[in-house]
N, C-alpha and C. Protein backbone atom coordinates (compact mmCIF):
# COMPACT_ATOMS: atom_id res chain seq x y z
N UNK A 1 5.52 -174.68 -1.14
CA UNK A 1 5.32 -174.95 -2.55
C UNK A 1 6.69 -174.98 -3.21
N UNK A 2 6.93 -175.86 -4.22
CA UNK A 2 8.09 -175.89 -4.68
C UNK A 2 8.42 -175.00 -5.62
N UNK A 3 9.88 -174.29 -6.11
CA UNK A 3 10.03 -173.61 -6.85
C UNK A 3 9.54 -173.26 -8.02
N UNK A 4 9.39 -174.34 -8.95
CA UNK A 4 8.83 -174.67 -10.43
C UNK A 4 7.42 -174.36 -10.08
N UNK A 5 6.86 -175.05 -9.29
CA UNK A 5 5.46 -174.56 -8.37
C UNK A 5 4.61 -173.39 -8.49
N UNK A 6 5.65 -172.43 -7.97
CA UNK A 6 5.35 -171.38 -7.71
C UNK A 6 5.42 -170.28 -8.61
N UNK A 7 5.88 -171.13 -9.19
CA UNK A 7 6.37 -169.69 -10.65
C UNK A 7 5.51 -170.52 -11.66
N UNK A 8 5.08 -171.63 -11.76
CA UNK A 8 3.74 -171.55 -12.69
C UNK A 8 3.02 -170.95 -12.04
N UNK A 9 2.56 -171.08 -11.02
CA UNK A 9 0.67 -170.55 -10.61
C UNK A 9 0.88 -169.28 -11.07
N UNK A 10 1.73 -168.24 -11.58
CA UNK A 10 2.08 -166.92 -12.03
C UNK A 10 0.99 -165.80 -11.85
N UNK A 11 0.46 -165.86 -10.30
CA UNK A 11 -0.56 -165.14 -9.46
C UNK A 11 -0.05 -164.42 -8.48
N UNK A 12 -0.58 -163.20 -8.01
CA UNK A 12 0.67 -163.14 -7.24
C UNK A 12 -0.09 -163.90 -5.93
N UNK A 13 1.01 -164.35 -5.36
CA UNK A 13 0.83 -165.24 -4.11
C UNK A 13 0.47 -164.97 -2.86
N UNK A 14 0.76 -163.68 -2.48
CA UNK A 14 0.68 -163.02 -1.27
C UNK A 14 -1.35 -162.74 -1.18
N UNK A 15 -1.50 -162.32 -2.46
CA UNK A 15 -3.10 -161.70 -2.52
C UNK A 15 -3.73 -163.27 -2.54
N UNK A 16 -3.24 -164.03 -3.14
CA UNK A 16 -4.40 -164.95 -3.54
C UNK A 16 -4.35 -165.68 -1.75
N UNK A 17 -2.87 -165.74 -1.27
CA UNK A 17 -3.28 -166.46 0.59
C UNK A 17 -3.85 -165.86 1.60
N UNK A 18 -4.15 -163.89 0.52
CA UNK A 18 -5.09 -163.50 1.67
C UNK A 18 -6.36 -163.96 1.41
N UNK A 19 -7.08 -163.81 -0.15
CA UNK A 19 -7.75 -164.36 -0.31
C UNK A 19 -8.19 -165.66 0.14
N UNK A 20 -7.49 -166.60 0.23
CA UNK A 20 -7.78 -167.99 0.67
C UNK A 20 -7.81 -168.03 2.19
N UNK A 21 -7.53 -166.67 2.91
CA UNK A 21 -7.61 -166.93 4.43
C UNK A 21 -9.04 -166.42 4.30
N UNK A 22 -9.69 -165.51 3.60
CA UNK A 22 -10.82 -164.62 3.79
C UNK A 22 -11.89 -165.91 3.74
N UNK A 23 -11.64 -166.70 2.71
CA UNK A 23 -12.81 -167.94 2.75
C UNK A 23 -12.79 -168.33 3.53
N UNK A 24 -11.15 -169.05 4.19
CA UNK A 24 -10.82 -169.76 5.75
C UNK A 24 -11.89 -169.21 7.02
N UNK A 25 -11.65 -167.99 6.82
CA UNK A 25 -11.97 -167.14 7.93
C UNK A 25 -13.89 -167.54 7.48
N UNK A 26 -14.20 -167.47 6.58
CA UNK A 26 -15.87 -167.40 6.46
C UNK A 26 -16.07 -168.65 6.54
N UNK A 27 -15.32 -169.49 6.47
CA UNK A 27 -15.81 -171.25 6.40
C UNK A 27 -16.21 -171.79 8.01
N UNK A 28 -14.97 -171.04 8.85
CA UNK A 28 -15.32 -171.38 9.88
C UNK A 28 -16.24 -170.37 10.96
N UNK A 29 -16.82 -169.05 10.13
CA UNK A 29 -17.99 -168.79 10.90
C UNK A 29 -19.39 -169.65 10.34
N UNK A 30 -18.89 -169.93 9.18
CA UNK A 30 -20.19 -170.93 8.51
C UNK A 30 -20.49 -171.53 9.42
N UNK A 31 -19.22 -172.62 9.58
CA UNK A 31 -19.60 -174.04 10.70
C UNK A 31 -20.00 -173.54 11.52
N UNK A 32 -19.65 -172.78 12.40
CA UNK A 32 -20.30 -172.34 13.93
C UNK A 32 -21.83 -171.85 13.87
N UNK A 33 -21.98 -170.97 12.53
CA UNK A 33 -23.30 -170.48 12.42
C UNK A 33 -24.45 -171.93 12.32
N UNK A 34 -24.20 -172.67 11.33
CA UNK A 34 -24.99 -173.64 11.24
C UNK A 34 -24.80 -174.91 12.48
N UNK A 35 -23.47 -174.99 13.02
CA UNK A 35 -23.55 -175.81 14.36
C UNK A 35 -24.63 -175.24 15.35
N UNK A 36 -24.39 -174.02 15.51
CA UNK A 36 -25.04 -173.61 16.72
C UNK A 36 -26.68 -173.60 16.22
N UNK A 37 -26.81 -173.07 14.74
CA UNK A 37 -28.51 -172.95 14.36
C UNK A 37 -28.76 -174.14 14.61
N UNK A 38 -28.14 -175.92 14.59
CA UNK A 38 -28.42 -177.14 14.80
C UNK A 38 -29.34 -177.01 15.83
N UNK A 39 -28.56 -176.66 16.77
CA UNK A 39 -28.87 -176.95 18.08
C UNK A 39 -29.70 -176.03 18.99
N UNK A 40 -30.07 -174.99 17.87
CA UNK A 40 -31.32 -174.11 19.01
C UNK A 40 -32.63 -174.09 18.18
N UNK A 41 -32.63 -174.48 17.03
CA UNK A 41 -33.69 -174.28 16.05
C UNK A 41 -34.93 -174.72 16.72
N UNK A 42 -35.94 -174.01 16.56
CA UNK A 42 -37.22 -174.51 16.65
C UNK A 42 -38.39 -173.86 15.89
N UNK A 43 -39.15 -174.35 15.39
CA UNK A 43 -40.64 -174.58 15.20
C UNK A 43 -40.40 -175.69 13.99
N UNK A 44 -41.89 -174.93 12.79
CA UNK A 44 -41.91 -176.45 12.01
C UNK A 44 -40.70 -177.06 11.22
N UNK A 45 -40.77 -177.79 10.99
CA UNK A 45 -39.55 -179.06 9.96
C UNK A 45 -38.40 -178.86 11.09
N UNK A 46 -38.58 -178.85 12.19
CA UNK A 46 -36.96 -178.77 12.88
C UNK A 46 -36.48 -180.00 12.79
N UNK A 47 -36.97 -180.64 12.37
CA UNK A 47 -35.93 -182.14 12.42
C UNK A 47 -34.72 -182.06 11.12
N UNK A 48 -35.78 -182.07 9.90
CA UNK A 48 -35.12 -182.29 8.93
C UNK A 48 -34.01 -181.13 8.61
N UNK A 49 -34.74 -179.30 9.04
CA UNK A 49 -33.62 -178.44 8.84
C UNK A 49 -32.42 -178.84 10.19
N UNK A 50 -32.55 -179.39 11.51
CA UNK A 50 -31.68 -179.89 11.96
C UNK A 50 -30.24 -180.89 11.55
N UNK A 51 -30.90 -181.43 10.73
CA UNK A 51 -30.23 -182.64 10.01
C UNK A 51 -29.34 -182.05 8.68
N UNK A 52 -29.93 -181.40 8.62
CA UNK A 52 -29.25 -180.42 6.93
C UNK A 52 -28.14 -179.06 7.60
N UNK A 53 -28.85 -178.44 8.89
CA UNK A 53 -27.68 -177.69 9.07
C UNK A 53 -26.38 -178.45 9.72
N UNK A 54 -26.87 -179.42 10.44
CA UNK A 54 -25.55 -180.67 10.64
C UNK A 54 -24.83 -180.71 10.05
N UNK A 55 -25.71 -181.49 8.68
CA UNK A 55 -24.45 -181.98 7.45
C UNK A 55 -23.51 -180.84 6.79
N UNK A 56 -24.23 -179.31 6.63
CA UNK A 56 -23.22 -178.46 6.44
C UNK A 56 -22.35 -177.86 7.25
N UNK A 57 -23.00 -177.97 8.12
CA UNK A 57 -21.77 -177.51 9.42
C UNK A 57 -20.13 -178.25 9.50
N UNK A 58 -20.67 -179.73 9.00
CA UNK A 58 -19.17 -180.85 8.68
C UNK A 58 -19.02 -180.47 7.60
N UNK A 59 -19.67 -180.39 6.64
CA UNK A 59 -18.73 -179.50 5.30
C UNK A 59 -18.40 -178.54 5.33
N UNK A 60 -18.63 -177.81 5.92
CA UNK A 60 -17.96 -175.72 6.46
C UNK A 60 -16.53 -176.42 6.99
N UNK A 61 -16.53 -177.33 7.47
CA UNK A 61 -15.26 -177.94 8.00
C UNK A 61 -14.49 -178.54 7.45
N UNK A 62 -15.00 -179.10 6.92
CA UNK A 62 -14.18 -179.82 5.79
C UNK A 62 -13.37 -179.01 4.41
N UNK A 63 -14.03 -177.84 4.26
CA UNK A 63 -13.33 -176.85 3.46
C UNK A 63 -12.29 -175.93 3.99
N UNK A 64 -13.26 -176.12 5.15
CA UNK A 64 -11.91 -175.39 6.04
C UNK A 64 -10.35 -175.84 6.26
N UNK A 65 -10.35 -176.84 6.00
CA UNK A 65 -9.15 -178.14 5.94
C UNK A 65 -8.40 -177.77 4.62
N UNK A 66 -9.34 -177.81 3.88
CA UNK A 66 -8.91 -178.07 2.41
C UNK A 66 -8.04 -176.44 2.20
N UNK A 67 -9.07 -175.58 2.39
CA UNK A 67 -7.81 -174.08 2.77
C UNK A 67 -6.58 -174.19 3.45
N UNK A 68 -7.00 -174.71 4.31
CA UNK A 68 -6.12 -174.73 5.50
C UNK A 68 -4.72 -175.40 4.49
N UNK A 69 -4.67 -176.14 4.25
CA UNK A 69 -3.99 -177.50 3.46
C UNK A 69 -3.05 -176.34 2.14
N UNK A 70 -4.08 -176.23 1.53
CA UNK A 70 -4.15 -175.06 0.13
C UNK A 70 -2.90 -174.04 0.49
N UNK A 71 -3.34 -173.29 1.80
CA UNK A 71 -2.71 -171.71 2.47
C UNK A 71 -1.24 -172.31 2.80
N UNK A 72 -0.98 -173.44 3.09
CA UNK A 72 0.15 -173.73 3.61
C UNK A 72 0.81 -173.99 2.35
N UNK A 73 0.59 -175.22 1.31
CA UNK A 73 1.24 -175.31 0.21
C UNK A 73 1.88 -174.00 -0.27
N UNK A 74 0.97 -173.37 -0.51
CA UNK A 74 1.62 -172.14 -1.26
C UNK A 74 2.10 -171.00 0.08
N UNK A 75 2.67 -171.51 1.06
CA UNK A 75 3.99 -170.97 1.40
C UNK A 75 3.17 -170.08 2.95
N UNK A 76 1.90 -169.61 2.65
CA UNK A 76 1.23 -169.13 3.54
C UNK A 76 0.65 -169.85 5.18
N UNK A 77 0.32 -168.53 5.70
CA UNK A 77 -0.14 -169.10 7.55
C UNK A 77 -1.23 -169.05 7.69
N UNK A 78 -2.42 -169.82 7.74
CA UNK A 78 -3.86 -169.97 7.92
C UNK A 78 -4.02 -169.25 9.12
N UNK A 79 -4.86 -168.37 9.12
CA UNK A 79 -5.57 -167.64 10.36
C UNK A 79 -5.35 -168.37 11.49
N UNK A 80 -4.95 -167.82 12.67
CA UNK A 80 -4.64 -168.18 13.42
C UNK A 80 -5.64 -168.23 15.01
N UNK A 81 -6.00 -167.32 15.02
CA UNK A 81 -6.95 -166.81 15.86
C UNK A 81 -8.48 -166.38 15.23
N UNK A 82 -9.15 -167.12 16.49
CA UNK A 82 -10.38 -166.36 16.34
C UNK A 82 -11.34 -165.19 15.84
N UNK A 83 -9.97 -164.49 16.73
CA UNK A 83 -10.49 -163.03 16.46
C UNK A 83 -10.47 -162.48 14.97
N UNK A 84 -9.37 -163.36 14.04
CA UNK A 84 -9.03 -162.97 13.01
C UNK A 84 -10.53 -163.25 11.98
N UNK A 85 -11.67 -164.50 12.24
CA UNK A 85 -12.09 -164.58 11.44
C UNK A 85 -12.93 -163.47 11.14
N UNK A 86 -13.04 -163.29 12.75
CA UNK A 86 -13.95 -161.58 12.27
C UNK A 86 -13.40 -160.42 11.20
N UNK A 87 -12.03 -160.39 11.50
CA UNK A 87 -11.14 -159.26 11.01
C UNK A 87 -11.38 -159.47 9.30
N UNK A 88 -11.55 -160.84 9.00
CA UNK A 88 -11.31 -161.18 7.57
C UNK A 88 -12.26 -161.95 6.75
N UNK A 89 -13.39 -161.83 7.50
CA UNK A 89 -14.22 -162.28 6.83
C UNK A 89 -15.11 -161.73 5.81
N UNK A 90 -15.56 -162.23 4.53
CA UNK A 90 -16.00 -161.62 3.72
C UNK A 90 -17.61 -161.89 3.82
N UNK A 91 -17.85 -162.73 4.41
CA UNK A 91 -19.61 -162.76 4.22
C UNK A 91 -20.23 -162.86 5.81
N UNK A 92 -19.58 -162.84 7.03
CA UNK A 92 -19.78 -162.28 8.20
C UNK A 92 -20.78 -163.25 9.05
N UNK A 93 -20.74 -163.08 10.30
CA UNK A 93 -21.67 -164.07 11.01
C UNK A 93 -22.85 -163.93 11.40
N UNK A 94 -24.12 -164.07 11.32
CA UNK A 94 -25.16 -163.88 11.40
C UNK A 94 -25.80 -165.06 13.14
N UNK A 95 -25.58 -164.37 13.99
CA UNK A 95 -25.94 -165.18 15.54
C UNK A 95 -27.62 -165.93 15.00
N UNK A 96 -27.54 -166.81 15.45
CA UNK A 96 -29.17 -167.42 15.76
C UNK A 96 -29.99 -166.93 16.66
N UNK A 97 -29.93 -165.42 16.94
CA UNK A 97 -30.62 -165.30 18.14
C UNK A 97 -32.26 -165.72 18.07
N UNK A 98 -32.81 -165.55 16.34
CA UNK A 98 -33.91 -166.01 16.50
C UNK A 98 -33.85 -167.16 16.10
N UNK A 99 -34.37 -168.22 16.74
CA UNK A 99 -34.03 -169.54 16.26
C UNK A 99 -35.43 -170.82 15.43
N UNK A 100 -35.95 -169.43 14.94
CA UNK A 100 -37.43 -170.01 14.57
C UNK A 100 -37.04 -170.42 13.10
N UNK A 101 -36.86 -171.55 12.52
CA UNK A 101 -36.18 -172.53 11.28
C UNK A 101 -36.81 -171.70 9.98
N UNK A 102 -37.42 -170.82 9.92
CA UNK A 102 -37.31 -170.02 8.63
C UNK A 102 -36.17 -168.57 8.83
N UNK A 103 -36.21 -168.46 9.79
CA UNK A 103 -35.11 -167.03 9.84
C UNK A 103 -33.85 -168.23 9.88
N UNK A 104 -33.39 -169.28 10.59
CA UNK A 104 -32.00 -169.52 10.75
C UNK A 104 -31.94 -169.88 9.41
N UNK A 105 -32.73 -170.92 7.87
CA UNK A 105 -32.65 -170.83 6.93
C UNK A 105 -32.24 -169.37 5.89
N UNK A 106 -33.22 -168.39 6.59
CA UNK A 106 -33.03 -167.55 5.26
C UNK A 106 -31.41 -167.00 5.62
N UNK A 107 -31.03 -166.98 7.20
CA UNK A 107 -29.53 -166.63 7.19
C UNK A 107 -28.55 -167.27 6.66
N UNK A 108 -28.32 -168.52 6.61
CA UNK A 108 -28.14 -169.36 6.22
C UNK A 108 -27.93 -169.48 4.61
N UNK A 109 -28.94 -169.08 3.84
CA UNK A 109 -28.90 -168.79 2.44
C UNK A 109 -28.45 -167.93 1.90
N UNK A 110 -28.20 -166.56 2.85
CA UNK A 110 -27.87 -165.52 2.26
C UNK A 110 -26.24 -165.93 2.42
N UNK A 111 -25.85 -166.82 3.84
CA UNK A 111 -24.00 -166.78 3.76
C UNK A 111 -23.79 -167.97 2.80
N UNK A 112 -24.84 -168.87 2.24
CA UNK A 112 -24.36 -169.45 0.93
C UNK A 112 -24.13 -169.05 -0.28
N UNK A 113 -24.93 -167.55 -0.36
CA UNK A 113 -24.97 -167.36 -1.89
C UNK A 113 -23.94 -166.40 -1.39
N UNK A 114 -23.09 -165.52 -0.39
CA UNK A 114 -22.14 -164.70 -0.16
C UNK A 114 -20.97 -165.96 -0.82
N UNK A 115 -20.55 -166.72 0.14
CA UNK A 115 -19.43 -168.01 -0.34
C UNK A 115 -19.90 -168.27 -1.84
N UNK A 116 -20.64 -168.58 -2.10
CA UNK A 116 -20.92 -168.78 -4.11
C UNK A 116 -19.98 -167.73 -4.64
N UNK A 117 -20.41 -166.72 -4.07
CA UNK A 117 -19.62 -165.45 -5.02
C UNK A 117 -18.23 -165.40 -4.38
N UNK A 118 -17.79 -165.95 -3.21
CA UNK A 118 -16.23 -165.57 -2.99
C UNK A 118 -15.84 -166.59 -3.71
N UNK A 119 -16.42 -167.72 -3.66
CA UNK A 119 -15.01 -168.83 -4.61
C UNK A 119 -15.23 -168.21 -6.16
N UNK A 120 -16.42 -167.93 -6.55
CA UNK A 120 -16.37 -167.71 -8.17
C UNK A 120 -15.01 -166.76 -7.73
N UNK A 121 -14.78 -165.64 -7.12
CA UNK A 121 -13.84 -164.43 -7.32
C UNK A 121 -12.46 -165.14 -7.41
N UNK A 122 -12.27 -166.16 -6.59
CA UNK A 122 -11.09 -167.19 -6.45
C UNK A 122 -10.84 -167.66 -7.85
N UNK A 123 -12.28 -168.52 -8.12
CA UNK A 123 -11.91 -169.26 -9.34
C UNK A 123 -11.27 -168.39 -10.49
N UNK A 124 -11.96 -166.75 -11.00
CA UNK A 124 -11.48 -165.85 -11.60
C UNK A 124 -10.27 -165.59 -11.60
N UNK A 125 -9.46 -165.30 -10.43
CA UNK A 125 -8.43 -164.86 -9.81
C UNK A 125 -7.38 -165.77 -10.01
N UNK A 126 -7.58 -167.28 -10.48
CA UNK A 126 -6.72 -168.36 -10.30
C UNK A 126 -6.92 -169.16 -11.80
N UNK A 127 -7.93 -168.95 -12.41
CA UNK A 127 -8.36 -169.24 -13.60
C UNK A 127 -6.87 -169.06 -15.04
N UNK A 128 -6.66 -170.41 -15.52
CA UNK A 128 -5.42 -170.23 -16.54
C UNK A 128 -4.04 -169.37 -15.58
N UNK A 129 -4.20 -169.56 -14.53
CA UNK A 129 -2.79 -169.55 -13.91
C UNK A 129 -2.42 -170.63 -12.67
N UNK A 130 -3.71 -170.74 -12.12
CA UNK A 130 -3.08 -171.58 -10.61
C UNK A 130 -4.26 -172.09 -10.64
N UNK A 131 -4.07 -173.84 -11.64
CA UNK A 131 -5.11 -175.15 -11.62
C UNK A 131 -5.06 -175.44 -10.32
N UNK A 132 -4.52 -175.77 -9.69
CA UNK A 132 -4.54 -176.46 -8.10
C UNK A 132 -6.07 -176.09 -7.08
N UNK A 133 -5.42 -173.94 -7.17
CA UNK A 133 -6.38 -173.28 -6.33
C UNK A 133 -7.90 -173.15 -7.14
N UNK A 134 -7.58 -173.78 -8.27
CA UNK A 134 -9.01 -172.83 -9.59
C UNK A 134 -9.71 -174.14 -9.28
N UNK A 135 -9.27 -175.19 -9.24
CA UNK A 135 -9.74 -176.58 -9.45
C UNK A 135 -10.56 -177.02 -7.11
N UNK A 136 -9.72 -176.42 -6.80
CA UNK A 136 -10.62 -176.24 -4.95
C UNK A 136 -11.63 -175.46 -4.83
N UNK A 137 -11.39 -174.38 -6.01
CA UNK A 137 -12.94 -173.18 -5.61
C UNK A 137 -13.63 -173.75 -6.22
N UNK A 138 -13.41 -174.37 -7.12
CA UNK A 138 -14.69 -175.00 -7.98
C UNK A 138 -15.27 -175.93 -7.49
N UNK A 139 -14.62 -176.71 -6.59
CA UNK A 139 -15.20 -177.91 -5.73
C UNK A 139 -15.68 -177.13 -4.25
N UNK A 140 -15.13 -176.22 -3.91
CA UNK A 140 -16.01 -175.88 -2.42
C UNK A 140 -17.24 -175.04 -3.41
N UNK A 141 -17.59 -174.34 -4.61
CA UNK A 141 -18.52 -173.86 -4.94
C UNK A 141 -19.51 -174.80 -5.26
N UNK A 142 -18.93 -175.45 -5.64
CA UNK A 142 -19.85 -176.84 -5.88
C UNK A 142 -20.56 -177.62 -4.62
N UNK A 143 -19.96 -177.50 -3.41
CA UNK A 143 -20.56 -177.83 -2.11
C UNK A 143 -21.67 -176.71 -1.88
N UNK A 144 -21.43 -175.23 -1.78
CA UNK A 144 -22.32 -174.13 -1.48
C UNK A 144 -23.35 -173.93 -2.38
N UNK A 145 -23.01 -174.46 -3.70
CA UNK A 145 -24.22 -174.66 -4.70
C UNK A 145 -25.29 -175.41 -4.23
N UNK A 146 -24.90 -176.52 -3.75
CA UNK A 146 -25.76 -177.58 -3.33
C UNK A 146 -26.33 -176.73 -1.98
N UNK A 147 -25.78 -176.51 -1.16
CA UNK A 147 -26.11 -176.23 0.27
C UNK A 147 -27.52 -174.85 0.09
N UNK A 148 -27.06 -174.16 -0.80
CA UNK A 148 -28.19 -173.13 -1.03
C UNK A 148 -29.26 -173.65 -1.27
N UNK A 149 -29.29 -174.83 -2.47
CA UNK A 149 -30.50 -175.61 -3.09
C UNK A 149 -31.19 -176.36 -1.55
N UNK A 150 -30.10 -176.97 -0.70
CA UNK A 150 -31.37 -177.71 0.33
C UNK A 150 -31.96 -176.93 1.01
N UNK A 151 -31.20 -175.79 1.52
CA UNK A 151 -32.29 -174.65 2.35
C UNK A 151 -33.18 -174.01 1.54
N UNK A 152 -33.05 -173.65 0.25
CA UNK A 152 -34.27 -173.10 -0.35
C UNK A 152 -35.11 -174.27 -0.72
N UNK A 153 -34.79 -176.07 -0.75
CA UNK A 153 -36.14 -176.59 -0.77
C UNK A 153 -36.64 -176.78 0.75
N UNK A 154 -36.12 -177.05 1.51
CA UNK A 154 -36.45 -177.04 3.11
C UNK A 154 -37.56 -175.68 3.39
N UNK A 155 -36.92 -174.71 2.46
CA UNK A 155 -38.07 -173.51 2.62
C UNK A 155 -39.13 -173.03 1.88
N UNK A 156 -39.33 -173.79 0.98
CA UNK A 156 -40.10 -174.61 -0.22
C UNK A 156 -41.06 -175.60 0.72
N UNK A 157 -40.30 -176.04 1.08
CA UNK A 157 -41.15 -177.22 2.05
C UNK A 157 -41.96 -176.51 3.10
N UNK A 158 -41.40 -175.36 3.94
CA UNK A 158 -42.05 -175.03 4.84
C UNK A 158 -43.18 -174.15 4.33
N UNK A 159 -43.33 -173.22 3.20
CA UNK A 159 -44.44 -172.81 2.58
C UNK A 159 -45.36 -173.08 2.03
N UNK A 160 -45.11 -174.52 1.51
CA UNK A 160 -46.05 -175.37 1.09
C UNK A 160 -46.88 -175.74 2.28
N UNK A 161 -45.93 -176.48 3.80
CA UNK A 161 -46.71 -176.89 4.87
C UNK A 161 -47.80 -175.65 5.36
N UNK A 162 -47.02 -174.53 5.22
CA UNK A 162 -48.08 -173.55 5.93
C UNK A 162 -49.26 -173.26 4.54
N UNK A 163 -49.33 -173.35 3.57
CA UNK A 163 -49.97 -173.01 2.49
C UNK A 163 -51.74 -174.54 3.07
N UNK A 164 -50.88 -175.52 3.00
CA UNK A 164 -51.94 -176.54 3.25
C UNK A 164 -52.60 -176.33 4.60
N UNK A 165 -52.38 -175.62 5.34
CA UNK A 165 -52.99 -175.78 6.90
C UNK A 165 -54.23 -174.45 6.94
């Protein structure tokens, strides 16, 4: 980050790139959580919750970039290891061991509305000092906003199906 840069965002810098690794670190247990729920899910609507944990699994990734991108500008080293996401994660990984499409949903919802509340803390944290980082949480919250809404209608959907049978 460049000098002038860095002395506007007038945050301190060190907290906010741990902060921005802690999302790093939860973005990419996201992806893995919802890659892997892709691919073992079963009973009803598995198609369509298949198709929806897909598409977030490439957006868990795609934010992950955008940190990634973010952590470096401002002078910082994006997690490096694996092991770290465990070490630093704020909303934690939840395995698919049961893979019956209302439990991998409701897990699923609970690490969306966890990420809702880490970027709001970002956006707070960066809010009237550092537009750059205030203006990314607001756009990855804006992805997890949405992502909560399709699993709770997907699970909307599945109560209705069992309601009619």
């Amino acid at each position: 980050m460049g000098t002038l840069a860095r002395k506007l965002v007038g945050v301190d810098a060190d907290k906010l790139i741990e902060m921005l690794n802690r999302a790093l670190a939860d973005e990419w247990l996201a992806y893995y959580q919802y890659w892997t729920g892709a691919r073992v899910a079963a009973g009803p609507m598995r198609g369509a919750a298949t198709m929806e944990l897909q598409e977030h699994a490439i957006e868990e990734l795609e934010h992950a970039d955008l940190l990634v991108e973010r952590i470096l500008t401002l002078g910082g080293t994006p997690l490096l290891s694996p092991k770290d996401w465990y070490d630093m994660t704020n909303c934690g990984y939840e395995a698919p061991e049961d893979p019956y499409v209302g439990v991998l949903l409701e897990q699923n919802i609970e690490g969306e509305q966890c990420a809702i509340q880490v970027y709001k803390e970002l956006m707070d944290f960066t809010e009237g000092k550092d537009p750059v980082t205030y203006e990314l949480a607001l756009q990855i919250m804006t992805d997890e906003i949405e992502h909560e809404e399709d699993l709770q209608a997907l699970q909307e959907d599945m109560s209705l199906m069992k309601q009619r049978q």
